[in-house]
N, C-alpha and C. Protein backbone atom coordinates (compact mmCIF):
# COMPACT_ATOMS: atom_id res chain seq x y z
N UNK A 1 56.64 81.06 -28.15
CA UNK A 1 55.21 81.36 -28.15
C UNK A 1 54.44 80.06 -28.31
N UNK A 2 53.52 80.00 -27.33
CA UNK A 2 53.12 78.63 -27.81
C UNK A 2 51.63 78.33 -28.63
N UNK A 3 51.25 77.63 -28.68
CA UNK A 3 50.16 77.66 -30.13
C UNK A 3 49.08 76.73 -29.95
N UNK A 4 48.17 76.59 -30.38
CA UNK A 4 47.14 75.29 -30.20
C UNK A 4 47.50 73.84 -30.09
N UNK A 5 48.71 73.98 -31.12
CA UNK A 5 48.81 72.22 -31.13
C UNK A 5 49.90 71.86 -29.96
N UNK A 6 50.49 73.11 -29.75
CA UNK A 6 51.59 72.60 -28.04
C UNK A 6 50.86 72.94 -27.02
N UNK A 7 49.44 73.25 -27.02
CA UNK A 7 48.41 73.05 -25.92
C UNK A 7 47.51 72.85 -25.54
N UNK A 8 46.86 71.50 -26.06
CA UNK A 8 45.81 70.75 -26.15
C UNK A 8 44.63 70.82 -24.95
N UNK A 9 43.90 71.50 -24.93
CA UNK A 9 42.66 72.04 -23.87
C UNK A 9 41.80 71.41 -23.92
N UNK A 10 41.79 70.55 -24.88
CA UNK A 10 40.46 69.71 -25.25
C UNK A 10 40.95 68.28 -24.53
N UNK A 11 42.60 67.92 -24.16
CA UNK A 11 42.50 66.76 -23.54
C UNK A 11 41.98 66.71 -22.35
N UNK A 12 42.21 67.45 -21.27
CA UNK A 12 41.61 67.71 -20.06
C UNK A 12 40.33 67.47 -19.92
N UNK A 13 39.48 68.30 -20.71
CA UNK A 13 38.03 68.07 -20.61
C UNK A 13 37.85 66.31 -21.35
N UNK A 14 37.97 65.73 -22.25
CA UNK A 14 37.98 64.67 -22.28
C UNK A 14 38.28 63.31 -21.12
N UNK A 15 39.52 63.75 -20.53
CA UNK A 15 39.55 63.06 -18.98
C UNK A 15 38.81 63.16 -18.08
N UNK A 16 38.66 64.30 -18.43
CA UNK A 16 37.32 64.79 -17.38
C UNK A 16 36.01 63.90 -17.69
N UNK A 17 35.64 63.80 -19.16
CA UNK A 17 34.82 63.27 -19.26
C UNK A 17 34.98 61.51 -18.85
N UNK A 18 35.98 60.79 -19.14
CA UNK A 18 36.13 59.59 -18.97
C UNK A 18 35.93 59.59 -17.44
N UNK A 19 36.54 60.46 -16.81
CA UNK A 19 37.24 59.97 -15.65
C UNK A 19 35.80 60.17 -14.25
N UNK A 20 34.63 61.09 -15.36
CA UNK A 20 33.05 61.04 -14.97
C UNK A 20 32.08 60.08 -15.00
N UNK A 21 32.67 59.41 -16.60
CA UNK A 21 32.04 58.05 -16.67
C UNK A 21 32.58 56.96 -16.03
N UNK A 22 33.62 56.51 -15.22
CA UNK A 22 34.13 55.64 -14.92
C UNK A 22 33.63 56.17 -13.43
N UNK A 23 33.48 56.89 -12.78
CA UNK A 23 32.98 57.29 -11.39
C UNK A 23 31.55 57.02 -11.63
N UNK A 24 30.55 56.90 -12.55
CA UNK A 24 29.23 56.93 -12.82
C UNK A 24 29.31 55.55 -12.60
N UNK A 25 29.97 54.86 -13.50
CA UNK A 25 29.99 53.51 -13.75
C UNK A 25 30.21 52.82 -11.97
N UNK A 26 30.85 53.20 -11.43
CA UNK A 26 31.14 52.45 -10.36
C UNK A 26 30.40 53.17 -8.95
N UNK A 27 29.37 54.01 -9.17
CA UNK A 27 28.36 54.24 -8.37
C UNK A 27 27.25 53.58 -8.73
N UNK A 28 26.73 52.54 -8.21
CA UNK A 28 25.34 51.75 -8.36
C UNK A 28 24.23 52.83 -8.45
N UNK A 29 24.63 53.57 -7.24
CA UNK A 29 23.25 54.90 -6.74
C UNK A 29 23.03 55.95 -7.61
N UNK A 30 23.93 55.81 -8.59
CA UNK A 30 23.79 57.18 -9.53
C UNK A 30 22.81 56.66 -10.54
N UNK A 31 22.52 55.31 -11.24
CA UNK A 31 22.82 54.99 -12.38
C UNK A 31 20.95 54.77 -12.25
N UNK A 32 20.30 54.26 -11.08
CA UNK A 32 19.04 54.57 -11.14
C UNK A 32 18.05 53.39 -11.30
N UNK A 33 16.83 53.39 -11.53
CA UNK A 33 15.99 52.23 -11.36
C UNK A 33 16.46 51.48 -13.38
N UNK A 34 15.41 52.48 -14.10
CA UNK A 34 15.94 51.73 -15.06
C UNK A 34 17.42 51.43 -15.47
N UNK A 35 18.34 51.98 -15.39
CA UNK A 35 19.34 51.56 -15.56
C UNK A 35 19.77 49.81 -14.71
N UNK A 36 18.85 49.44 -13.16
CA UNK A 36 19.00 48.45 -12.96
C UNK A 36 18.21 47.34 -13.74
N UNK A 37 17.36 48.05 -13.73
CA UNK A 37 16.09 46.86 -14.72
C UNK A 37 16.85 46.32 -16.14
N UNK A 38 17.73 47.54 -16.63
CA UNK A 38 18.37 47.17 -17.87
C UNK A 38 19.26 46.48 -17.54
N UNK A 39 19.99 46.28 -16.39
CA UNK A 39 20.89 44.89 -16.36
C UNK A 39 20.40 43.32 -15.96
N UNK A 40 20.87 43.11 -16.89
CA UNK A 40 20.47 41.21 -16.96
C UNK A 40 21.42 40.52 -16.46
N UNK A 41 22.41 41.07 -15.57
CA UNK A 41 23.43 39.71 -14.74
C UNK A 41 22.58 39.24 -13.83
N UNK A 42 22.97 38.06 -13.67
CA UNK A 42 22.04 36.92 -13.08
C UNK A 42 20.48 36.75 -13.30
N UNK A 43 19.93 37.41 -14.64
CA UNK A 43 18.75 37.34 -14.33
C UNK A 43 17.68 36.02 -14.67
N UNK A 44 18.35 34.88 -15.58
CA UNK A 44 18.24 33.74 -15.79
C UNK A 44 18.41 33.18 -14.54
N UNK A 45 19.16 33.25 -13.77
CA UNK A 45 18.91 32.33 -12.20
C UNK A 45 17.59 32.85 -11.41
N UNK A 46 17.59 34.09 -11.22
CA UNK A 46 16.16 34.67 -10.74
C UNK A 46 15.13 34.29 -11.41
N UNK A 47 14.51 34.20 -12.76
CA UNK A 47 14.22 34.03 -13.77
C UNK A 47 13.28 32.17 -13.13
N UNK A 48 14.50 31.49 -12.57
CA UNK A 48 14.24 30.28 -12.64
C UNK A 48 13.63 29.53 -11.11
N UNK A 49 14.16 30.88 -10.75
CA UNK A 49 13.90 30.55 -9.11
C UNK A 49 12.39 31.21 -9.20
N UNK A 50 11.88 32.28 -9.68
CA UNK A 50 10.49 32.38 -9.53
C UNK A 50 9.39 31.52 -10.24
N UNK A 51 9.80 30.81 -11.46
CA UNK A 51 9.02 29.66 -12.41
C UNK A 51 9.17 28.52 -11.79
N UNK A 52 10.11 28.69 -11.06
CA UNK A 52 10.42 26.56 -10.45
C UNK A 52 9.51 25.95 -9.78
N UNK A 53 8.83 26.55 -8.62
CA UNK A 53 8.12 26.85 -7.89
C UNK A 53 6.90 26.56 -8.32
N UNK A 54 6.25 27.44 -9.00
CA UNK A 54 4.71 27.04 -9.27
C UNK A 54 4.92 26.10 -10.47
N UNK A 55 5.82 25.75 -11.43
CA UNK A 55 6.17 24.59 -12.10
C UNK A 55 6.18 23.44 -10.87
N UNK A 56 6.46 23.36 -10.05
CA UNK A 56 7.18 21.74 -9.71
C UNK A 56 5.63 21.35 -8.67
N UNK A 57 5.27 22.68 -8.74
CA UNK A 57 3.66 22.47 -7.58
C UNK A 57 2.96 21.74 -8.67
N UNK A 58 2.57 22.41 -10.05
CA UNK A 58 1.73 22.23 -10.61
C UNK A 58 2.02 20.65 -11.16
N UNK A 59 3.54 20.30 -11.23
CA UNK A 59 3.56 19.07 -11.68
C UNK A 59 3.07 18.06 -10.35
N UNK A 60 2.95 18.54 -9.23
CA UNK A 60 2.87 17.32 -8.16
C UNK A 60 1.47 17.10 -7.93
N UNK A 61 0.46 18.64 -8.26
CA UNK A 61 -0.59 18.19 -8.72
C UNK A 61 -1.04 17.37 -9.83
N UNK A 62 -0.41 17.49 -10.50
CA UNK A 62 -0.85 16.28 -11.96
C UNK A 62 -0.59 15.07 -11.37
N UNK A 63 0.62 14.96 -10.44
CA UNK A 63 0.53 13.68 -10.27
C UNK A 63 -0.03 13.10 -9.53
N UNK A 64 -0.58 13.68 -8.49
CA UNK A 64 -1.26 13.64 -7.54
C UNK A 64 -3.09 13.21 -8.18
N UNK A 65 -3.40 13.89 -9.26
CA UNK A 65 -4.85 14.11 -10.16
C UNK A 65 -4.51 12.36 -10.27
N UNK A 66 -3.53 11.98 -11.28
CA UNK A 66 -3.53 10.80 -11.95
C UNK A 66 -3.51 9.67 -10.94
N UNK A 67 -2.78 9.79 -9.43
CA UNK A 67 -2.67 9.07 -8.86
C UNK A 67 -4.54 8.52 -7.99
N UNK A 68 -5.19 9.77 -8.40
CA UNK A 68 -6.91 9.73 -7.51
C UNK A 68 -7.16 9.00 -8.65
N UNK A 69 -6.92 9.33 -10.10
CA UNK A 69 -7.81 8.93 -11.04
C UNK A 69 -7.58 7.26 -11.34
N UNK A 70 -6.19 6.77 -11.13
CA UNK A 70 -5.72 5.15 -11.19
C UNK A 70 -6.50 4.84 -10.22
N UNK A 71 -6.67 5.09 -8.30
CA UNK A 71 -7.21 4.52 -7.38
C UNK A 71 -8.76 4.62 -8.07
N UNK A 72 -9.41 5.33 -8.52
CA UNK A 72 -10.88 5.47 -8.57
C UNK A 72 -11.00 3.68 -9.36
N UNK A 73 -10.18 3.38 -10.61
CA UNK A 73 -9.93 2.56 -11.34
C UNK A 73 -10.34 1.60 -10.53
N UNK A 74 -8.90 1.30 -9.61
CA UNK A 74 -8.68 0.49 -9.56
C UNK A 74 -9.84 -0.09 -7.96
N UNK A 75 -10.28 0.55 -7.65
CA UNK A 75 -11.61 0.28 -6.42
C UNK A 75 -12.77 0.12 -7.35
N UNK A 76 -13.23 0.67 -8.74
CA UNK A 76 -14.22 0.15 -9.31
C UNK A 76 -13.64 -1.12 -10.11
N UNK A 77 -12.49 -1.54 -10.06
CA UNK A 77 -12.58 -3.06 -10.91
C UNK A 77 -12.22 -4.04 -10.03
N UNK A 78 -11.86 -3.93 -8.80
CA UNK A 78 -12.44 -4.72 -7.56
C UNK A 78 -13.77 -5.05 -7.47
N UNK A 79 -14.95 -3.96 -6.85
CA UNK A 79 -15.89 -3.97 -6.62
C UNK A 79 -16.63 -4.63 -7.96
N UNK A 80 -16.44 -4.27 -9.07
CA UNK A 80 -17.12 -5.62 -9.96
C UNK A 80 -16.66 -6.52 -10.08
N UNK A 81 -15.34 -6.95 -9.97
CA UNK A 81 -14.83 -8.11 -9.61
C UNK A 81 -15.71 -8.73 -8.83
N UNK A 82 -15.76 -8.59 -7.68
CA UNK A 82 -16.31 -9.17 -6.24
C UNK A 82 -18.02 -9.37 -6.88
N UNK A 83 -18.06 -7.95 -7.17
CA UNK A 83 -19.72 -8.17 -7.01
C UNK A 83 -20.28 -9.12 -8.43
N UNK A 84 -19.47 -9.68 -9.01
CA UNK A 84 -19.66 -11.01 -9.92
C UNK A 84 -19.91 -11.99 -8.83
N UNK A 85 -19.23 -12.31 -8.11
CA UNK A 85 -18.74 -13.38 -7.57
C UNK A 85 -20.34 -13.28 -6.54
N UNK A 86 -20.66 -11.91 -6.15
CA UNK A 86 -21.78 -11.97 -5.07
C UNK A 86 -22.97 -12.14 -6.92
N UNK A 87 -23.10 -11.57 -7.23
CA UNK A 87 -24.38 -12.24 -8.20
C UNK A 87 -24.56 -13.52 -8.73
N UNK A 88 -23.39 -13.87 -9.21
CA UNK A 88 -23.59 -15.42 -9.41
C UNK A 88 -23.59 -16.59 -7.88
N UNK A 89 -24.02 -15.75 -6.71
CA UNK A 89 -23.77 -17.04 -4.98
C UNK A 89 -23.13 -17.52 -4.62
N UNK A 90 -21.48 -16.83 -5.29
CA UNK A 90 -20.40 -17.47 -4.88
C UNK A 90 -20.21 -17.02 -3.46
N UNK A 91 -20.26 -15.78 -2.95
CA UNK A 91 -20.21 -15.40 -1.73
C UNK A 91 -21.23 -15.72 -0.54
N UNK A 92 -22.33 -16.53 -1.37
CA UNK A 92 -23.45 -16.74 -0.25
C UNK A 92 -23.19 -18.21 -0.17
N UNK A 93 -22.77 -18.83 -0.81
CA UNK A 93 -22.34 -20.36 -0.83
C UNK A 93 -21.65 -20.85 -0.08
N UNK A 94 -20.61 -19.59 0.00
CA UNK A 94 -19.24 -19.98 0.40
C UNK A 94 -19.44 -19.61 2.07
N UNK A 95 -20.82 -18.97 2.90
CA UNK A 95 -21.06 -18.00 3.85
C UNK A 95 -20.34 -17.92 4.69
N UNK A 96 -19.58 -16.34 3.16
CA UNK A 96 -18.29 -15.32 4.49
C UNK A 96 -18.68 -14.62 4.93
N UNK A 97 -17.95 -14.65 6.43
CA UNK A 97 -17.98 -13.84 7.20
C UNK A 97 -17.87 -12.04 6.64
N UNK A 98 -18.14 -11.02 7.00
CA UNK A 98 -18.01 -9.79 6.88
C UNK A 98 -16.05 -9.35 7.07
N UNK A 99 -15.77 -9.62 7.85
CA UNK A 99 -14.71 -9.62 7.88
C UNK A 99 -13.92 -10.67 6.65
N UNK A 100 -14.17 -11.90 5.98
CA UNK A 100 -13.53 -12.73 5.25
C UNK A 100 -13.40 -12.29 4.03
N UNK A 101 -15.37 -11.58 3.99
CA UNK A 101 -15.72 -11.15 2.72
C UNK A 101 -14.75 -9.21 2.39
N UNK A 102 -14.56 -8.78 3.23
CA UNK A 102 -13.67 -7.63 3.05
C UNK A 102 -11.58 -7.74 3.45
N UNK A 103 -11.73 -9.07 3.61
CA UNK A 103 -10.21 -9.41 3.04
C UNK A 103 -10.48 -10.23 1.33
N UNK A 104 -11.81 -10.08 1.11
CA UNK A 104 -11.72 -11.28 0.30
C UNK A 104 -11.74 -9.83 -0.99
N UNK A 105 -11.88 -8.76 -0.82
CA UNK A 105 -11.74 -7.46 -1.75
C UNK A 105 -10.94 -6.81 -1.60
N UNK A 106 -10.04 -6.69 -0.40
CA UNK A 106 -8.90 -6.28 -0.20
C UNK A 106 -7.47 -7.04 -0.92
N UNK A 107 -7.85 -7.84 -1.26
CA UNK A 107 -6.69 -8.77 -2.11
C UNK A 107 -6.83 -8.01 -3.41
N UNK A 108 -7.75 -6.97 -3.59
CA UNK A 108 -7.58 -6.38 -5.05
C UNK A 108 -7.24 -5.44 -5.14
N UNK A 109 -7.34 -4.56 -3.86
CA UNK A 109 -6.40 -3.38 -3.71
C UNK A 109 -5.50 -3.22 -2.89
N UNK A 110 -5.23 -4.15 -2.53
CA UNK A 110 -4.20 -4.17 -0.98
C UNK A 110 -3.04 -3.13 -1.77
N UNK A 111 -2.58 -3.27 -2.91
CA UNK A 111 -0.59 -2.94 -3.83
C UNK A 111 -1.27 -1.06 -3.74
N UNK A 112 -2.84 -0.93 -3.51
CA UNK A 112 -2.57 0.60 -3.35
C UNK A 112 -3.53 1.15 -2.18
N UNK A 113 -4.17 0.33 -1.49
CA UNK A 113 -4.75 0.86 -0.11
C UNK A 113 -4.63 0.03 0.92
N UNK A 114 -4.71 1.12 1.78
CA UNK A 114 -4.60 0.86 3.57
C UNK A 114 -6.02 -0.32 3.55
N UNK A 115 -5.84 -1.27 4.07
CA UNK A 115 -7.13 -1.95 4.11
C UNK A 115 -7.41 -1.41 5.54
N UNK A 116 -6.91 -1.50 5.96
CA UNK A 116 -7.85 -1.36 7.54
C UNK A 116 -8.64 0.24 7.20
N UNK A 117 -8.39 1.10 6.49
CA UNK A 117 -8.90 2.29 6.08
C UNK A 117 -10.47 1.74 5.06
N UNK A 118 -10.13 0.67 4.74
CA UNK A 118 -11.36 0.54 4.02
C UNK A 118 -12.85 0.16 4.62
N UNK A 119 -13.86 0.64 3.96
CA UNK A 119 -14.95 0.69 4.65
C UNK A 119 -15.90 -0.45 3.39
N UNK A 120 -16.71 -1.20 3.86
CA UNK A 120 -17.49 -1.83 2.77
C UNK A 120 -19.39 -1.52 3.65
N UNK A 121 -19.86 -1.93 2.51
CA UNK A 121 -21.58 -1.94 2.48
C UNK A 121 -21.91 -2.75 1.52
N UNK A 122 -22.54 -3.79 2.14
CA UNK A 122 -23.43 -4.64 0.83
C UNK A 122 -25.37 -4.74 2.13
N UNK A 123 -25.46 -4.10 0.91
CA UNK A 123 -27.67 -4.54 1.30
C UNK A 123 -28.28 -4.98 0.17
N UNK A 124 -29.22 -5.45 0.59
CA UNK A 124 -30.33 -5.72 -0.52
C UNK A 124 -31.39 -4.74 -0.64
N UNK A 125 -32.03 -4.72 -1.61
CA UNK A 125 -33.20 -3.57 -2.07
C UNK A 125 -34.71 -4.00 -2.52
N UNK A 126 -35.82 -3.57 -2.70
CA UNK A 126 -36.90 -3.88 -3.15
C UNK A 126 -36.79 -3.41 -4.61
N UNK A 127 -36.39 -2.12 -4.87
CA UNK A 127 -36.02 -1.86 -6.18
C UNK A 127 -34.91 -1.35 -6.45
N UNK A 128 -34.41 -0.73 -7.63
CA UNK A 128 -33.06 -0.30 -7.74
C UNK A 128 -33.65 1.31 -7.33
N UNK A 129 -34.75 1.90 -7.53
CA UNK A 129 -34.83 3.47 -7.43
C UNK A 129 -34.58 3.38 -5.78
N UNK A 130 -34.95 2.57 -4.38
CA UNK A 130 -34.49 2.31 -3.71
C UNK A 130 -32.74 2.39 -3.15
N UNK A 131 -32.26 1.92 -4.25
CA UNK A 131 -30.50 2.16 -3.59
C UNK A 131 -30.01 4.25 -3.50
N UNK A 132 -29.58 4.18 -2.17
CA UNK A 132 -28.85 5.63 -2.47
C UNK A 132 -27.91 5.93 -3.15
N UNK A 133 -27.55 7.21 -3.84
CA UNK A 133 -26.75 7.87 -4.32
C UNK A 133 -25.75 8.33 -3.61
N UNK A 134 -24.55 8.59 -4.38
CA UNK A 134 -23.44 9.02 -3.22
C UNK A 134 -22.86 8.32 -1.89
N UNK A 135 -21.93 9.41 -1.52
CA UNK A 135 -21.39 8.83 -0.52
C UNK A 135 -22.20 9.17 0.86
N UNK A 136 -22.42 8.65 2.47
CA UNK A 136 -23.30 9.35 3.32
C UNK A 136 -22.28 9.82 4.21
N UNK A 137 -21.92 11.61 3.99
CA UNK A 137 -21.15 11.84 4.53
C UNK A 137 -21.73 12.63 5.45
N UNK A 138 -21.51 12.64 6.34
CA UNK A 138 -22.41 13.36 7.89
C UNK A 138 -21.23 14.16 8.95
N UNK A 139 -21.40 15.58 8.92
CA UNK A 139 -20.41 15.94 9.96
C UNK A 139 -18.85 15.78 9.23
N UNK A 140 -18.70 15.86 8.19
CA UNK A 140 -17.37 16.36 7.60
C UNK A 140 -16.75 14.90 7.45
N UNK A 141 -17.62 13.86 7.89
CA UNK A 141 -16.93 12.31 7.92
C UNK A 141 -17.44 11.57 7.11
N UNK A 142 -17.71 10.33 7.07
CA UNK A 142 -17.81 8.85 6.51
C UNK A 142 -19.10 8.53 7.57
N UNK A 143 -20.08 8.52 7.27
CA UNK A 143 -20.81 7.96 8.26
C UNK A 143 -21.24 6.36 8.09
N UNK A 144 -20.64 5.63 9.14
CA UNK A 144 -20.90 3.78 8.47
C UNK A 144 -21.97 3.07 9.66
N UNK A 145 -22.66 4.48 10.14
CA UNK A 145 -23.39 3.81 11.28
C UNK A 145 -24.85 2.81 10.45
N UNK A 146 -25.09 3.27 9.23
CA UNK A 146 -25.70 2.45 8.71
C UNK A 146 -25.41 1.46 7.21
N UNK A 147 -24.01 1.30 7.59
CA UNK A 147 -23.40 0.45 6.64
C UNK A 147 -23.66 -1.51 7.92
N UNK A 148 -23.71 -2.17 6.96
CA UNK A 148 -23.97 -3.56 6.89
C UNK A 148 -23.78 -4.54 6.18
N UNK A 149 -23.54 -5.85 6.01
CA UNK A 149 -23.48 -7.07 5.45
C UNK A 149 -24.18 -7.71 5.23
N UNK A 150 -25.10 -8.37 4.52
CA UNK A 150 -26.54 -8.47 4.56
C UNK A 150 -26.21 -9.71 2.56
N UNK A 151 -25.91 -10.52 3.15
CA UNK A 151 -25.81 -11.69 2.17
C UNK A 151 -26.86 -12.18 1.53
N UNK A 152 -26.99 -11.28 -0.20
CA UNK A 152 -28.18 -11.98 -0.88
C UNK A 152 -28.76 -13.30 -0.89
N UNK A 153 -30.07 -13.47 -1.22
CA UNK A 153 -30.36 -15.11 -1.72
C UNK A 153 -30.61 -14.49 -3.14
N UNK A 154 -31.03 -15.87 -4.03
CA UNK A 154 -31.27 -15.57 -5.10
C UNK A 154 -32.50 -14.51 -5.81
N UNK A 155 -32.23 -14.02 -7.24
CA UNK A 155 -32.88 -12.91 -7.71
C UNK A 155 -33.29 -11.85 -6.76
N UNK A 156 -32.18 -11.21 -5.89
CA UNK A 156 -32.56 -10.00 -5.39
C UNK A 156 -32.10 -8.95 -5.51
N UNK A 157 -32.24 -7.64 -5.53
CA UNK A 157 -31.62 -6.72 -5.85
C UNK A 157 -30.70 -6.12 -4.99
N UNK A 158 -29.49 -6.39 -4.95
CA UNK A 158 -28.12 -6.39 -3.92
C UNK A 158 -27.45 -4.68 -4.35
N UNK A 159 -26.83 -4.19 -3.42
CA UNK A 159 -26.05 -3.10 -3.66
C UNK A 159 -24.85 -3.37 -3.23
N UNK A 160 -23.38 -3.22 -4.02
CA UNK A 160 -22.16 -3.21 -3.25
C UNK A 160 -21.55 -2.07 -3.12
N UNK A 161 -21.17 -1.27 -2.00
CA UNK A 161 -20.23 -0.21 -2.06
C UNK A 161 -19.21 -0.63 -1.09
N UNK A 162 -18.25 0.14 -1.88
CA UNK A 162 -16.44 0.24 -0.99
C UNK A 162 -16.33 1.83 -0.43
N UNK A 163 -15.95 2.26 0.64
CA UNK A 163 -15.51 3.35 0.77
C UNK A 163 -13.78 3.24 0.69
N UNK A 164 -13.27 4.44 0.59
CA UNK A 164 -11.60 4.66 1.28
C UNK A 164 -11.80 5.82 1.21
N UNK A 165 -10.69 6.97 2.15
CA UNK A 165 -11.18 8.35 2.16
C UNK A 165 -9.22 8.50 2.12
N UNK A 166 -9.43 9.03 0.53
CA UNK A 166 -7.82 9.47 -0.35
C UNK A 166 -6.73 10.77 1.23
N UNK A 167 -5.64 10.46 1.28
CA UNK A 167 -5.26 11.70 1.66
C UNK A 167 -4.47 12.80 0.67
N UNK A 168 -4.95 14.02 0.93
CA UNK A 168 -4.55 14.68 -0.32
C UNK A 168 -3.40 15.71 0.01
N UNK A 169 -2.57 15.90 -0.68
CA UNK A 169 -1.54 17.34 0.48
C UNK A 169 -1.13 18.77 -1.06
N UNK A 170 -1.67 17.95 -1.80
CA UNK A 170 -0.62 19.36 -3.10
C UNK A 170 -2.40 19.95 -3.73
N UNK A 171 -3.19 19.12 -3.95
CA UNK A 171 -4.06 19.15 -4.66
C UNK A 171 -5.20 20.15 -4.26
N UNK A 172 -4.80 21.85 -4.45
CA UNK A 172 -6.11 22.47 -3.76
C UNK A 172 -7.18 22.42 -4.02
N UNK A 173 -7.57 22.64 -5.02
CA UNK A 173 -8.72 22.18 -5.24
C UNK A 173 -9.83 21.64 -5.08
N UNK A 174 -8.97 20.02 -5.01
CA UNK A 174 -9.96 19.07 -4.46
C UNK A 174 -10.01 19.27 -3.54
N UNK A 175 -9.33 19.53 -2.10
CA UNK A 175 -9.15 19.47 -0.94
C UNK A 175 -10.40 20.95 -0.85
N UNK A 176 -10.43 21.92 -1.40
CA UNK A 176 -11.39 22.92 -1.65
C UNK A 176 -12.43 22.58 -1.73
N UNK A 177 -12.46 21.37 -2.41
CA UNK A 177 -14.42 21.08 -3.20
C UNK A 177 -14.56 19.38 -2.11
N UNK A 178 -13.99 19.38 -1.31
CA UNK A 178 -14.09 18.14 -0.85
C UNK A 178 -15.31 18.41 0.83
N UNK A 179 -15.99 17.79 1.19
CA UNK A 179 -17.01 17.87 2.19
C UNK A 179 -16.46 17.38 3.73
N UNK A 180 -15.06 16.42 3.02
CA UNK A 180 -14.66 15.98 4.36
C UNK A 180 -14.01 17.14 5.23
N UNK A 181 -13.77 17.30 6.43
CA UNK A 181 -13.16 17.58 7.85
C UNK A 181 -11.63 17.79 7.49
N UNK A 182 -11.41 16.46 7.58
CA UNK A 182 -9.59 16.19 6.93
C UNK A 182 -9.03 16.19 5.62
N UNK A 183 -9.72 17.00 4.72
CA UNK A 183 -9.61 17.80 3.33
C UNK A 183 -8.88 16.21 3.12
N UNK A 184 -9.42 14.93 3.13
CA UNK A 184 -9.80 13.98 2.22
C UNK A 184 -10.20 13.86 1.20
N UNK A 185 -10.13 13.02 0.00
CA UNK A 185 -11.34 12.58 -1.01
C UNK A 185 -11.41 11.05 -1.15
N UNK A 186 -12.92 10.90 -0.93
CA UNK A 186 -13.25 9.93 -0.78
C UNK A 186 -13.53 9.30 -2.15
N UNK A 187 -12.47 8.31 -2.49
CA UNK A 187 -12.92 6.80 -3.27
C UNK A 187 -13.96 5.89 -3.65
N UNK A 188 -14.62 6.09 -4.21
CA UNK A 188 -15.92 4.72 -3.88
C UNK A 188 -16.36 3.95 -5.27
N UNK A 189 -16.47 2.72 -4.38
CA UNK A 189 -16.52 2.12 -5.88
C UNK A 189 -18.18 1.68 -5.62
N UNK A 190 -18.58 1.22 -6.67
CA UNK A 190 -20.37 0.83 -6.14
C UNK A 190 -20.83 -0.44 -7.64
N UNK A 191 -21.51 -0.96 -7.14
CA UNK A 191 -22.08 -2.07 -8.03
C UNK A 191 -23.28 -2.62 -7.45
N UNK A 192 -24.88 -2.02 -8.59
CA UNK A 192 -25.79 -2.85 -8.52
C UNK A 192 -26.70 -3.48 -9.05
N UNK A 193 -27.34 -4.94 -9.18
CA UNK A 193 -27.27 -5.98 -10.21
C UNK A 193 -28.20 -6.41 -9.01
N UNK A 194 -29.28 -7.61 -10.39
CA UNK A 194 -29.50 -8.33 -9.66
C UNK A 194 -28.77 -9.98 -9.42
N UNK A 195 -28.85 -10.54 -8.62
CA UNK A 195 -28.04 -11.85 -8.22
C UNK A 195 -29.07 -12.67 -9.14
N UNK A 196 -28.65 -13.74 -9.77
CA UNK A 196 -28.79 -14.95 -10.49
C UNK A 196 -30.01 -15.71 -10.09
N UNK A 197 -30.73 -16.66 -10.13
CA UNK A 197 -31.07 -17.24 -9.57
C UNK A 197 -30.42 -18.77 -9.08
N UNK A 198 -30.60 -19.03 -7.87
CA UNK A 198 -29.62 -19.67 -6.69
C UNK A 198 -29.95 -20.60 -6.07
């Protein structure tokens, strides 16, 4: 006669149960959305691949910011450089050419600009409320149809400007807020004083 303990009914259903979970387990399609969301294999590589991205942009903009903000530098400590040299008549003494006198400022930025990209303006003024503001940008460009060379004499009121027009490729922004055509930004350095007497 046989009895409960020589016929265990409860193991069956237990296999049954394992042998449900191990078929669950190895159906992806059963197990459902959250059940995928709750697995984290590989999710540190995904993880890194969506942050890398606007991380490595945002760093090329910074560098890109710092690299406008050194050139701004370094075109305004040229242009007072030079424009010492034009207030005290060193440049009218010496009478350079337009071309001599814009290699003769290009020796201060040559290690970070295109010189042939560079644009210069020197005039004289009746007063300083006389000199313009800004850059004269016309038609999305640089307009130099009324840029000139125009070599002070003594005690007059001289203006120096430099143009260069930056190329920009990471930086939206600027390229956003910029007026030029070729999402440029334009550089400029400016200095005005009166010249010494000569």
């Amino acid at each position: 006669m046989l009895t409960m303990k020589d016929h265990d009914v409860s193991a069956p259903k237990a296999r049954h149960r394992k042998a449900g979970t191990d078929a669950d387990r190895q159906a992806p399609g059963r197990r459902g959305i959250p059940s995928f969301l709750r697995n984290r294999d590989g999710a540190v590589a995904i993880e890194f691949v969506i942050l890398a991205f606007p991380f490595f942009v945002l760093l090329l903009v910074l560098m890109e910011t710092a690299t406008i903000f050194y050139a701004e530098l370094v075109m305004d400590r040229a242009v007072s450089k030079i424009g010492r040299e034009v207030r005290t008549g060193q440049i009218t003494s010496a009478d350079l050419t337009k071309d001599e006198f814009k290699a003769k400022l290009c020796t201060e930025v040559k290690f970070l600009f295109d010189c042939t990209k560079l644009q210069v303006d020197m005039k004289t003024y009746g007063s300083f409320g006389a000199v313009p503001i800004g850059a004269p940008i016309k038609d999305g460009d640089l307009d130099t149809t009324g840029f000139s060379y125009t070599k002070p004499s003594g005690e007059t009121i001289t203006s120096l400007k430099a143009y260069y027009k930056w190329p920009l490729y990471v930086d939206v922004l600027r390229q956003m807020a910029t007026s030029m055509s070729d999402r440029s930004f334009m550089v400029v350095g400016s200095a005005a004083f009166i010249t010494e007497p000569y």
